[in-house]
PDB file of N, CA and C in Angstrom:
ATOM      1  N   UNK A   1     120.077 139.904-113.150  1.00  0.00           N
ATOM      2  CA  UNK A   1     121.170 140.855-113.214  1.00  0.00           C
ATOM      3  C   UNK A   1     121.236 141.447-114.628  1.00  0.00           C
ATOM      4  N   UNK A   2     121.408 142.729-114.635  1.00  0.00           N
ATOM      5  CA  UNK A   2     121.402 143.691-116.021  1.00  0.00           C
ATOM      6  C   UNK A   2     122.949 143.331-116.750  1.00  0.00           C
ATOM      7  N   UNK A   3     122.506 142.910-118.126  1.00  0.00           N
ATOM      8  CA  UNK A   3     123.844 142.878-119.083  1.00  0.00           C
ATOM      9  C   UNK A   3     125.040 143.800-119.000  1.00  0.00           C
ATOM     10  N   UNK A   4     124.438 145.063-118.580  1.00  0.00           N
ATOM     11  CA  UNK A   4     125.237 146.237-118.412  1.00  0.00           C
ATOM     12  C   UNK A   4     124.277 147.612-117.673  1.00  0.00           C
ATOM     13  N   UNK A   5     124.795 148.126-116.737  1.00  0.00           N
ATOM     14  CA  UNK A   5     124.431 149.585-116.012  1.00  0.00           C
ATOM     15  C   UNK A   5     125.530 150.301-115.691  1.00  0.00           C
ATOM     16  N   UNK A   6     125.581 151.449-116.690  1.00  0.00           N
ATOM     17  CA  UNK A   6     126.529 152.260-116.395  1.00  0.00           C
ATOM     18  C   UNK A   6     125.850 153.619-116.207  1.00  0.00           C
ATOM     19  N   UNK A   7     126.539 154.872-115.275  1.00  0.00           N
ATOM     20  CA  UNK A   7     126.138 155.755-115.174  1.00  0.00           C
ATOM     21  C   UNK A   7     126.975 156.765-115.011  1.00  0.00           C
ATOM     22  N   UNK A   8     126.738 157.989-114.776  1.00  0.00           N
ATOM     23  CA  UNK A   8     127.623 159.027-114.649  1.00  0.00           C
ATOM     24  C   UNK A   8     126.990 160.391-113.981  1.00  0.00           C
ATOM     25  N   UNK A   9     127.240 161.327-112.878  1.00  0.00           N
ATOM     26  CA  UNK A   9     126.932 162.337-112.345  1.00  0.00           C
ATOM     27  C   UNK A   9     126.965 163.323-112.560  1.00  0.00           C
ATOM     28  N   UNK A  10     126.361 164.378-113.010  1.00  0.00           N
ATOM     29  CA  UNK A  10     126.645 165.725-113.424  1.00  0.00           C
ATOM     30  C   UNK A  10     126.326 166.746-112.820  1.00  0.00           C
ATOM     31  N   UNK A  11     127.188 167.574-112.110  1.00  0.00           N
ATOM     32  CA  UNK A  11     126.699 168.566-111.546  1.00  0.00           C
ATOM     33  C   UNK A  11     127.227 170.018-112.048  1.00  0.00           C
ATOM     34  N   UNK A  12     125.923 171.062-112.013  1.00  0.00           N
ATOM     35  CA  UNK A  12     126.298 171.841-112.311  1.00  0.00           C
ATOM     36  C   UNK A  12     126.136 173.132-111.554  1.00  0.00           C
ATOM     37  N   UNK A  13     127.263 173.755-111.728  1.00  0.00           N
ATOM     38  CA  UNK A  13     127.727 174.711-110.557  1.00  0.00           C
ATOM     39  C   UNK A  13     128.422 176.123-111.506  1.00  0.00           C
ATOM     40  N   UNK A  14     128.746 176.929-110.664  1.00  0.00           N
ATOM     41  CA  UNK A  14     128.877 178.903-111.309  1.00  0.00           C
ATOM     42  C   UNK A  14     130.246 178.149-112.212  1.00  0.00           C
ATOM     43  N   UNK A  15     130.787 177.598-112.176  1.00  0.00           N
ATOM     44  CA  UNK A  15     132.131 177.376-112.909  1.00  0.00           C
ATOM     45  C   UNK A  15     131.915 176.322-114.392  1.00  0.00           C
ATOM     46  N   UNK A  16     130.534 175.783-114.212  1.00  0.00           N
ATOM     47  CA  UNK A  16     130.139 174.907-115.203  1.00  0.00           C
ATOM     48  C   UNK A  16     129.705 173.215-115.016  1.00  0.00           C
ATOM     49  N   UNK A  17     129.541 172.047-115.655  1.00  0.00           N
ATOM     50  CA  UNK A  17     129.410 171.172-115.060  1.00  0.00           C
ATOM     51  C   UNK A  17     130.467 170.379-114.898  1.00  0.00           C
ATOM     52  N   UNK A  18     130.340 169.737-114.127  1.00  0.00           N
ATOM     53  CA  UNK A  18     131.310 169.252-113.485  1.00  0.00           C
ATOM     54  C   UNK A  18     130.821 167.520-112.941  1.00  0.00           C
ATOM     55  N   UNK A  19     131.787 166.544-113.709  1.00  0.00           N
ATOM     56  CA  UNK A  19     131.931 165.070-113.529  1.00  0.00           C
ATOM     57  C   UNK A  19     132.029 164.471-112.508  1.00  0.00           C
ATOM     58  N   UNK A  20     130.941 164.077-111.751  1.00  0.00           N
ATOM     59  CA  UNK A  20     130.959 163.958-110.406  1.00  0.00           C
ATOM     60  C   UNK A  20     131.000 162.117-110.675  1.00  0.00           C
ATOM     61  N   UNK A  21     130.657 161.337-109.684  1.00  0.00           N
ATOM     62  CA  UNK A  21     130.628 160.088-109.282  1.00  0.00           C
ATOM     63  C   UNK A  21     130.142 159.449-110.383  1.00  0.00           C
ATOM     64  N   UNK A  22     131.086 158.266-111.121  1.00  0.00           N
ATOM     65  CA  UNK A  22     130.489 157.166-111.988  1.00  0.00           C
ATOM     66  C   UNK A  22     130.593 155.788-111.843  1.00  0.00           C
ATOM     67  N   UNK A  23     129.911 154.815-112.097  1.00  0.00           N
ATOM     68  CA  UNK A  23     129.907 153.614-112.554  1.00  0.00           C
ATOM     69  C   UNK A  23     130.342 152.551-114.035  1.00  0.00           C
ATOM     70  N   UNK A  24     130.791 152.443-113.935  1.00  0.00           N
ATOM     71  CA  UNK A  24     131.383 151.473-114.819  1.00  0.00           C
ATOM     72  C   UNK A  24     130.496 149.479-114.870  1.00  0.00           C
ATOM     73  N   UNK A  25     131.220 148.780-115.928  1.00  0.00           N
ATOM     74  CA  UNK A  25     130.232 147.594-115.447  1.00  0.00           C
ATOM     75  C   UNK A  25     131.494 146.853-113.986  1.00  0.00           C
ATOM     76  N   UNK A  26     132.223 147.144-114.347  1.00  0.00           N
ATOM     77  CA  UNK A  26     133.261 146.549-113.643  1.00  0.00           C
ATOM     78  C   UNK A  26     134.421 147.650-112.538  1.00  0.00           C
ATOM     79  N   UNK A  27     133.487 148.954-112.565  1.00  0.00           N
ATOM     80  CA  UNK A  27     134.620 149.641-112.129  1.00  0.00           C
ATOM     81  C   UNK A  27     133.371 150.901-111.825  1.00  0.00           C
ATOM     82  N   UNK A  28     133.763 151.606-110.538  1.00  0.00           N
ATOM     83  CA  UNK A  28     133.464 152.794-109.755  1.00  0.00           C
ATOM     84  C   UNK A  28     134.411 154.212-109.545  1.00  0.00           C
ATOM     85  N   UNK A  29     133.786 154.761-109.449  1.00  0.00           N
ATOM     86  CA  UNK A  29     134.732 155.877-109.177  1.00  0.00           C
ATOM     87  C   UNK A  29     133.728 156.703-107.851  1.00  0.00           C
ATOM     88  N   UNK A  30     134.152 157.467-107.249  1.00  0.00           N
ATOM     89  CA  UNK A  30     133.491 157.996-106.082  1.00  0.00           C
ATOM     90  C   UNK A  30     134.567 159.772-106.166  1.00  0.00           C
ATOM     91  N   UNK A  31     133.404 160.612-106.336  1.00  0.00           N
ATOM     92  CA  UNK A  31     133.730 161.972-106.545  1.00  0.00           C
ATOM     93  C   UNK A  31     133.110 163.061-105.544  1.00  0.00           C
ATOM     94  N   UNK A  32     133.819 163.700-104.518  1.00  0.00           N
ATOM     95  CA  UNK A  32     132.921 164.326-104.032  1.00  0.00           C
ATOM     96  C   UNK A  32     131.842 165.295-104.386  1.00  0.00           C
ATOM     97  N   UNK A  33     130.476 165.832-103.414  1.00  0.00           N
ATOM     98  CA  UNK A  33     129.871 166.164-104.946  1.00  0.00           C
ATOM     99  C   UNK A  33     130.019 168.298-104.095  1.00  0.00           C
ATOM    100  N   UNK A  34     130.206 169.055-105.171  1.00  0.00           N
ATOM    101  CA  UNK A  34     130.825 170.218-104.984  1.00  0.00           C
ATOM    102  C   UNK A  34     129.614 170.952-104.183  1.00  0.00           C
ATOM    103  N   UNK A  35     130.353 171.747-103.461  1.00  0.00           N
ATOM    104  CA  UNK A  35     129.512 172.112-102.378  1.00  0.00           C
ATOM    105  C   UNK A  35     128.416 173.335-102.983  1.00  0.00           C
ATOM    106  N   UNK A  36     128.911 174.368-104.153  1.00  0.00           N
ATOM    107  CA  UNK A  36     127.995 174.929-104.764  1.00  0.00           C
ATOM    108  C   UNK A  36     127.074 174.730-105.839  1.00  0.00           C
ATOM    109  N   UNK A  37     127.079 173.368-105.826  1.00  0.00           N
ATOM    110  CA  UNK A  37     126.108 173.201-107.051  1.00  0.00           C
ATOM    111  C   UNK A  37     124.924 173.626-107.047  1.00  0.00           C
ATOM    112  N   UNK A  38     124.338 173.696-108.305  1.00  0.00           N
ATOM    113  CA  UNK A  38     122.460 173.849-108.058  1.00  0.00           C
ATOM    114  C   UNK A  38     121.753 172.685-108.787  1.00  0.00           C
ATOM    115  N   UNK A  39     122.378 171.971-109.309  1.00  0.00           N
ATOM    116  CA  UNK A  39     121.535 170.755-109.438  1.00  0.00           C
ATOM    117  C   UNK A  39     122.238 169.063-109.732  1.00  0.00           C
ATOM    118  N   UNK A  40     121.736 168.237-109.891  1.00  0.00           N
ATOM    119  CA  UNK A  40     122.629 166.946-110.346  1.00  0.00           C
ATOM    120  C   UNK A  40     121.799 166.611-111.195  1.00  0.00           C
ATOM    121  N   UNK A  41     122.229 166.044-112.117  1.00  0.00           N
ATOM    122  CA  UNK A  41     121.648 164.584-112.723  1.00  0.00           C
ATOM    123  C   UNK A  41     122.464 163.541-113.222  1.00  0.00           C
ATOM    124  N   UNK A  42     121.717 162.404-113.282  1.00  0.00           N
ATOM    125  CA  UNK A  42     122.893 161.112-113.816  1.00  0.00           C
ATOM    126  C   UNK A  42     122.855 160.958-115.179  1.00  0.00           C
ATOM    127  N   UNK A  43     123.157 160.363-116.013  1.00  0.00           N
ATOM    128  CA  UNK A  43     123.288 159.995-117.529  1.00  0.00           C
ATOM    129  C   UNK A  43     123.431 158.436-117.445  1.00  0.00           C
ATOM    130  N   UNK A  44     122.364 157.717-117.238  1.00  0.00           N
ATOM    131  CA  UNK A  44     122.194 156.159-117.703  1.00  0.00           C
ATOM    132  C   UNK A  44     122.632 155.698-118.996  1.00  0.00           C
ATOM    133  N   UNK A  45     123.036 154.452-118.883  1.00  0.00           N
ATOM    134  CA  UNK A  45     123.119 153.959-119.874  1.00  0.00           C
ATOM    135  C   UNK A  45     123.054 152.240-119.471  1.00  0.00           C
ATOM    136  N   UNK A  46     121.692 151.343-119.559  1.00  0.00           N
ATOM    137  CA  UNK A  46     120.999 150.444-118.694  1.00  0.00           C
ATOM    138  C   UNK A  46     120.424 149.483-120.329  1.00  0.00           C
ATOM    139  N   UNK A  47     121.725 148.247-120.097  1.00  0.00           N
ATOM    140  CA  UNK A  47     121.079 146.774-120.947  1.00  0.00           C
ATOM    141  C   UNK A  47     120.758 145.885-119.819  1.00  0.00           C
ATOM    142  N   UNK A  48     119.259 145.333-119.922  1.00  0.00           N
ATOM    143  CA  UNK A  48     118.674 144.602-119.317  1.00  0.00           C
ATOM    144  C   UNK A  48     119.082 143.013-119.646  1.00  0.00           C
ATOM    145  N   UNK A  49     119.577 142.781-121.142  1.00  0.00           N
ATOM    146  CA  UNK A  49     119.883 141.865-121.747  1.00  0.00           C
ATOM    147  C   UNK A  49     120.823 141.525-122.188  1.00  0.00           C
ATOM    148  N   UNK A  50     121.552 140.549-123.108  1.00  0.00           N
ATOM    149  CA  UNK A  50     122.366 140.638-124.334  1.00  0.00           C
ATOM    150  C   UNK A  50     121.075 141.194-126.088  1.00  0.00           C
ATOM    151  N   UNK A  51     119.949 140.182-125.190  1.00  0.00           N
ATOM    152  CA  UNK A  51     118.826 140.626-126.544  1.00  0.00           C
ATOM    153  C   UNK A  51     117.832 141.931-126.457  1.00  0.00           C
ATOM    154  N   UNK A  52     118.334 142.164-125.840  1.00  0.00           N
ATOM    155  CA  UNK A  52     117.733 144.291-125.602  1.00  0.00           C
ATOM    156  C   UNK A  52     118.488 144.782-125.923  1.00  0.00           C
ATOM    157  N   UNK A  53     117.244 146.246-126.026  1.00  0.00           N
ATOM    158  CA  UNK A  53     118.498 147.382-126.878  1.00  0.00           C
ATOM    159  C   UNK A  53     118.600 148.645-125.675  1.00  0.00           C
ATOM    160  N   UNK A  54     119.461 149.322-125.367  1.00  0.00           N
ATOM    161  CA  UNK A  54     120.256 149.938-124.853  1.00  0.00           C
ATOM    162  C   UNK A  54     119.342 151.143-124.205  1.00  0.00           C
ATOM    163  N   UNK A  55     119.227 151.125-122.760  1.00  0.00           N
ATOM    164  CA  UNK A  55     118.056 152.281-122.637  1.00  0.00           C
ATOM    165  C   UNK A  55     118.636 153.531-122.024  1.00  0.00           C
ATOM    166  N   UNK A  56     118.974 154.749-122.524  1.00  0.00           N
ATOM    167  CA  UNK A  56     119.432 155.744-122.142  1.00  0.00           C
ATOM    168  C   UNK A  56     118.800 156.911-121.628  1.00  0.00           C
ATOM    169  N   UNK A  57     118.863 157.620-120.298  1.00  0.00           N
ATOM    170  CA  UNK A  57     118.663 158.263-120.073  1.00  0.00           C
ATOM    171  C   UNK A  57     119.215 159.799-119.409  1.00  0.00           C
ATOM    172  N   UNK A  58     118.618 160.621-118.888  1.00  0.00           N
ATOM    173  CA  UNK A  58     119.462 161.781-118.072  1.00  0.00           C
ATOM    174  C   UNK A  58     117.796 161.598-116.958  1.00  0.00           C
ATOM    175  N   UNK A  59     118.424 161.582-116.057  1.00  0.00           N
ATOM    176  CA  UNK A  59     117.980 161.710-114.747  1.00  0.00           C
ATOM    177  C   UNK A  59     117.983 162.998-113.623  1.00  0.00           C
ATOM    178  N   UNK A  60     116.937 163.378-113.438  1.00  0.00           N
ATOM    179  CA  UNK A  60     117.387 164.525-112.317  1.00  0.00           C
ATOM    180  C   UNK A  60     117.478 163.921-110.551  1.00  0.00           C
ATOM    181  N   UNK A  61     118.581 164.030-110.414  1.00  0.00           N
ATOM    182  CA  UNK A  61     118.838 163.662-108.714  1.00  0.00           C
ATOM    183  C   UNK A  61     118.075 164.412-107.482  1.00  0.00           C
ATOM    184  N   UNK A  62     118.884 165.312-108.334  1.00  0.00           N
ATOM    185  CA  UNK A  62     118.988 167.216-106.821  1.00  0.00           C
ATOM    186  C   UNK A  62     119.176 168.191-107.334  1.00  0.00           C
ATOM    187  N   UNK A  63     118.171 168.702-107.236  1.00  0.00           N
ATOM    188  CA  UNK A  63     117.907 170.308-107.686  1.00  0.00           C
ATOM    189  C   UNK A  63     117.635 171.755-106.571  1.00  0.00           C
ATOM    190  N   UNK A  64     118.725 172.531-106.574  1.00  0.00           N
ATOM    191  CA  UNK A  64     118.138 173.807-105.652  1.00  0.00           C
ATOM    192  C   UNK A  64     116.584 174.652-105.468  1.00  0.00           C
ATOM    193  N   UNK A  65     116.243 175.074-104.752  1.00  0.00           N
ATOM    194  CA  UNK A  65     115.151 175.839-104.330  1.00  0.00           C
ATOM    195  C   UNK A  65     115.335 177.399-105.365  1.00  0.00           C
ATOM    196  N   UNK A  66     116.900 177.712-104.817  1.00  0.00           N
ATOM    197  CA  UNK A  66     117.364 179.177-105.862  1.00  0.00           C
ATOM    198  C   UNK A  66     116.934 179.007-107.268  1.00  0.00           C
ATOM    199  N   UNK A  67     115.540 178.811-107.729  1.00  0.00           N
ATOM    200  CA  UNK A  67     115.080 178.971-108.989  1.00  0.00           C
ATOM    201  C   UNK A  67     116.005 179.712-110.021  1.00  0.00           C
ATOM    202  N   UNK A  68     115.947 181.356-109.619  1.00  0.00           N
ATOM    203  CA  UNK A  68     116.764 182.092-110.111  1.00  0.00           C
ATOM    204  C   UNK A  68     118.342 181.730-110.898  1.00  0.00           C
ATOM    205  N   UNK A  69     118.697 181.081-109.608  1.00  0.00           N
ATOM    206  CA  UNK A  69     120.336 180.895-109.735  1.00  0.00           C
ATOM    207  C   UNK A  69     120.244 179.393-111.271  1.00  0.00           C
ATOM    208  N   UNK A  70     119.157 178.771-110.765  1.00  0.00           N
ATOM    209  CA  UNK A  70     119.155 177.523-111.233  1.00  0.00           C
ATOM    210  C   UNK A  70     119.564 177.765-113.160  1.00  0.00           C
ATOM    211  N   UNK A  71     118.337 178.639-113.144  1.00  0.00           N
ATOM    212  CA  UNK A  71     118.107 179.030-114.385  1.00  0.00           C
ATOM    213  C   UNK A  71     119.123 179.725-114.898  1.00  0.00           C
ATOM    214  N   UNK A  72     119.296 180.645-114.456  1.00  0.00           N
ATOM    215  CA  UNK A  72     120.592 181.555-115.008  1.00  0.00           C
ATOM    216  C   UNK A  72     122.267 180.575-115.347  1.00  0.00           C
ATOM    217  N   UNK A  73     122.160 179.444-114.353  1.00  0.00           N
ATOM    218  CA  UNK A  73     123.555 178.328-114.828  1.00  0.00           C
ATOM    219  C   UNK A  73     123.149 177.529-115.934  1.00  0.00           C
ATOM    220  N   UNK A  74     121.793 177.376-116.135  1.00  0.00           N
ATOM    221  CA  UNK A  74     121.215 176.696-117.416  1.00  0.00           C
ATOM    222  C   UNK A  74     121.293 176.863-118.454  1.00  0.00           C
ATOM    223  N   UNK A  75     121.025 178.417-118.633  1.00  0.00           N
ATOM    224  CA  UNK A  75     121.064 179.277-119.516  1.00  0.00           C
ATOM    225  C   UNK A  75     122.403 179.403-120.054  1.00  0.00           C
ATOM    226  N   UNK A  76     123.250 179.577-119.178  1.00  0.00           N
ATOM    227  CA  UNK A  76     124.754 179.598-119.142  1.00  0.00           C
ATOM    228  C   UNK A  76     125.770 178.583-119.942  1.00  0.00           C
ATOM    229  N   UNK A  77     125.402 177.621-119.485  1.00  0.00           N
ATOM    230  CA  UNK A  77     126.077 176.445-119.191  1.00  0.00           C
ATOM    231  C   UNK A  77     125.385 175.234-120.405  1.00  0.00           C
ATOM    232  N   UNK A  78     124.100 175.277-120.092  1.00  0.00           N
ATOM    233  CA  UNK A  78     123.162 174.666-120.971  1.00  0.00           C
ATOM    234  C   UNK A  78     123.075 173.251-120.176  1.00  0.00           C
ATOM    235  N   UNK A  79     122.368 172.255-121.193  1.00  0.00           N
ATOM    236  CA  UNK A  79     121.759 171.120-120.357  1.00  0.00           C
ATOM    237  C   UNK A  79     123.009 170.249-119.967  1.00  0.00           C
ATOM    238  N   UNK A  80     122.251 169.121-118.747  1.00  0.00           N
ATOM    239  CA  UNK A  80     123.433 167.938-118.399  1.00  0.00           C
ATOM    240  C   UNK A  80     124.140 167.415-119.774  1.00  0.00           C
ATOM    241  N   UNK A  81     125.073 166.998-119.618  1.00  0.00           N
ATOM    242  CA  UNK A  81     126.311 166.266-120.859  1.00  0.00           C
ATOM    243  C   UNK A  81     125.252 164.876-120.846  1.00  0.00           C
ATOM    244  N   UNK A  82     124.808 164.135-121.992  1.00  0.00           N
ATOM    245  CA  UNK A  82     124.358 163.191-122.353  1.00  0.00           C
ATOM    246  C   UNK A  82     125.464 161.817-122.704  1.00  0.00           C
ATOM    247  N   UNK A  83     126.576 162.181-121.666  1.00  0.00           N
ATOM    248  CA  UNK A  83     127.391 160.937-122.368  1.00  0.00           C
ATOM    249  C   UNK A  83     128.219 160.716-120.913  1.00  0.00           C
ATOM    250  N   UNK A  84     128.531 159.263-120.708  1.00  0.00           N
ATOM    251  CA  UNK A  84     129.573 158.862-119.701  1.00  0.00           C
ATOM    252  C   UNK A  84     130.677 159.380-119.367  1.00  0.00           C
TER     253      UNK A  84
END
């Protein structure tokens, strides 16, 4: 069992991103996920140990086909939030 796995959902949609479903070590939250988004990703944050060091990542979940659209909210909006 991991010392700690926490995570967090990000989706981003025409209005911006938006804090979808997280994990906690001790606590959940459940967010529906918005019906216009064009993509998700999670934001890890994964101790395997007490004697490891802290492995962080951004994850891509789900991403649209609408290339176009994708890019243009990217551009917009800019990358997933790197924090819980």
């Amino acid at each position: 069992m991991a010392a700690s796995d926490e995570w967090t959902d990000w989706h981003l949609t025409p209005s911006g991103w938006e804090r979808g479903s997280e994990k906690e070590d001790f606590n959940s939250t459940e967010r529906p996920t918005p019906l216009d988004r064009v993509c998700t990703y999670r934001w890890r944050e994964y101790l395997s140990s007490t004697f490891s060091t802290m492995d962080r990542k951004l994850e891509l979940l789900w991403e649209t086909d609408d290339k176009p659209a994708l890019q243009s909210l990217k551009q917009k909006f800019g990358d997933a939030p790197k924090n819980l």
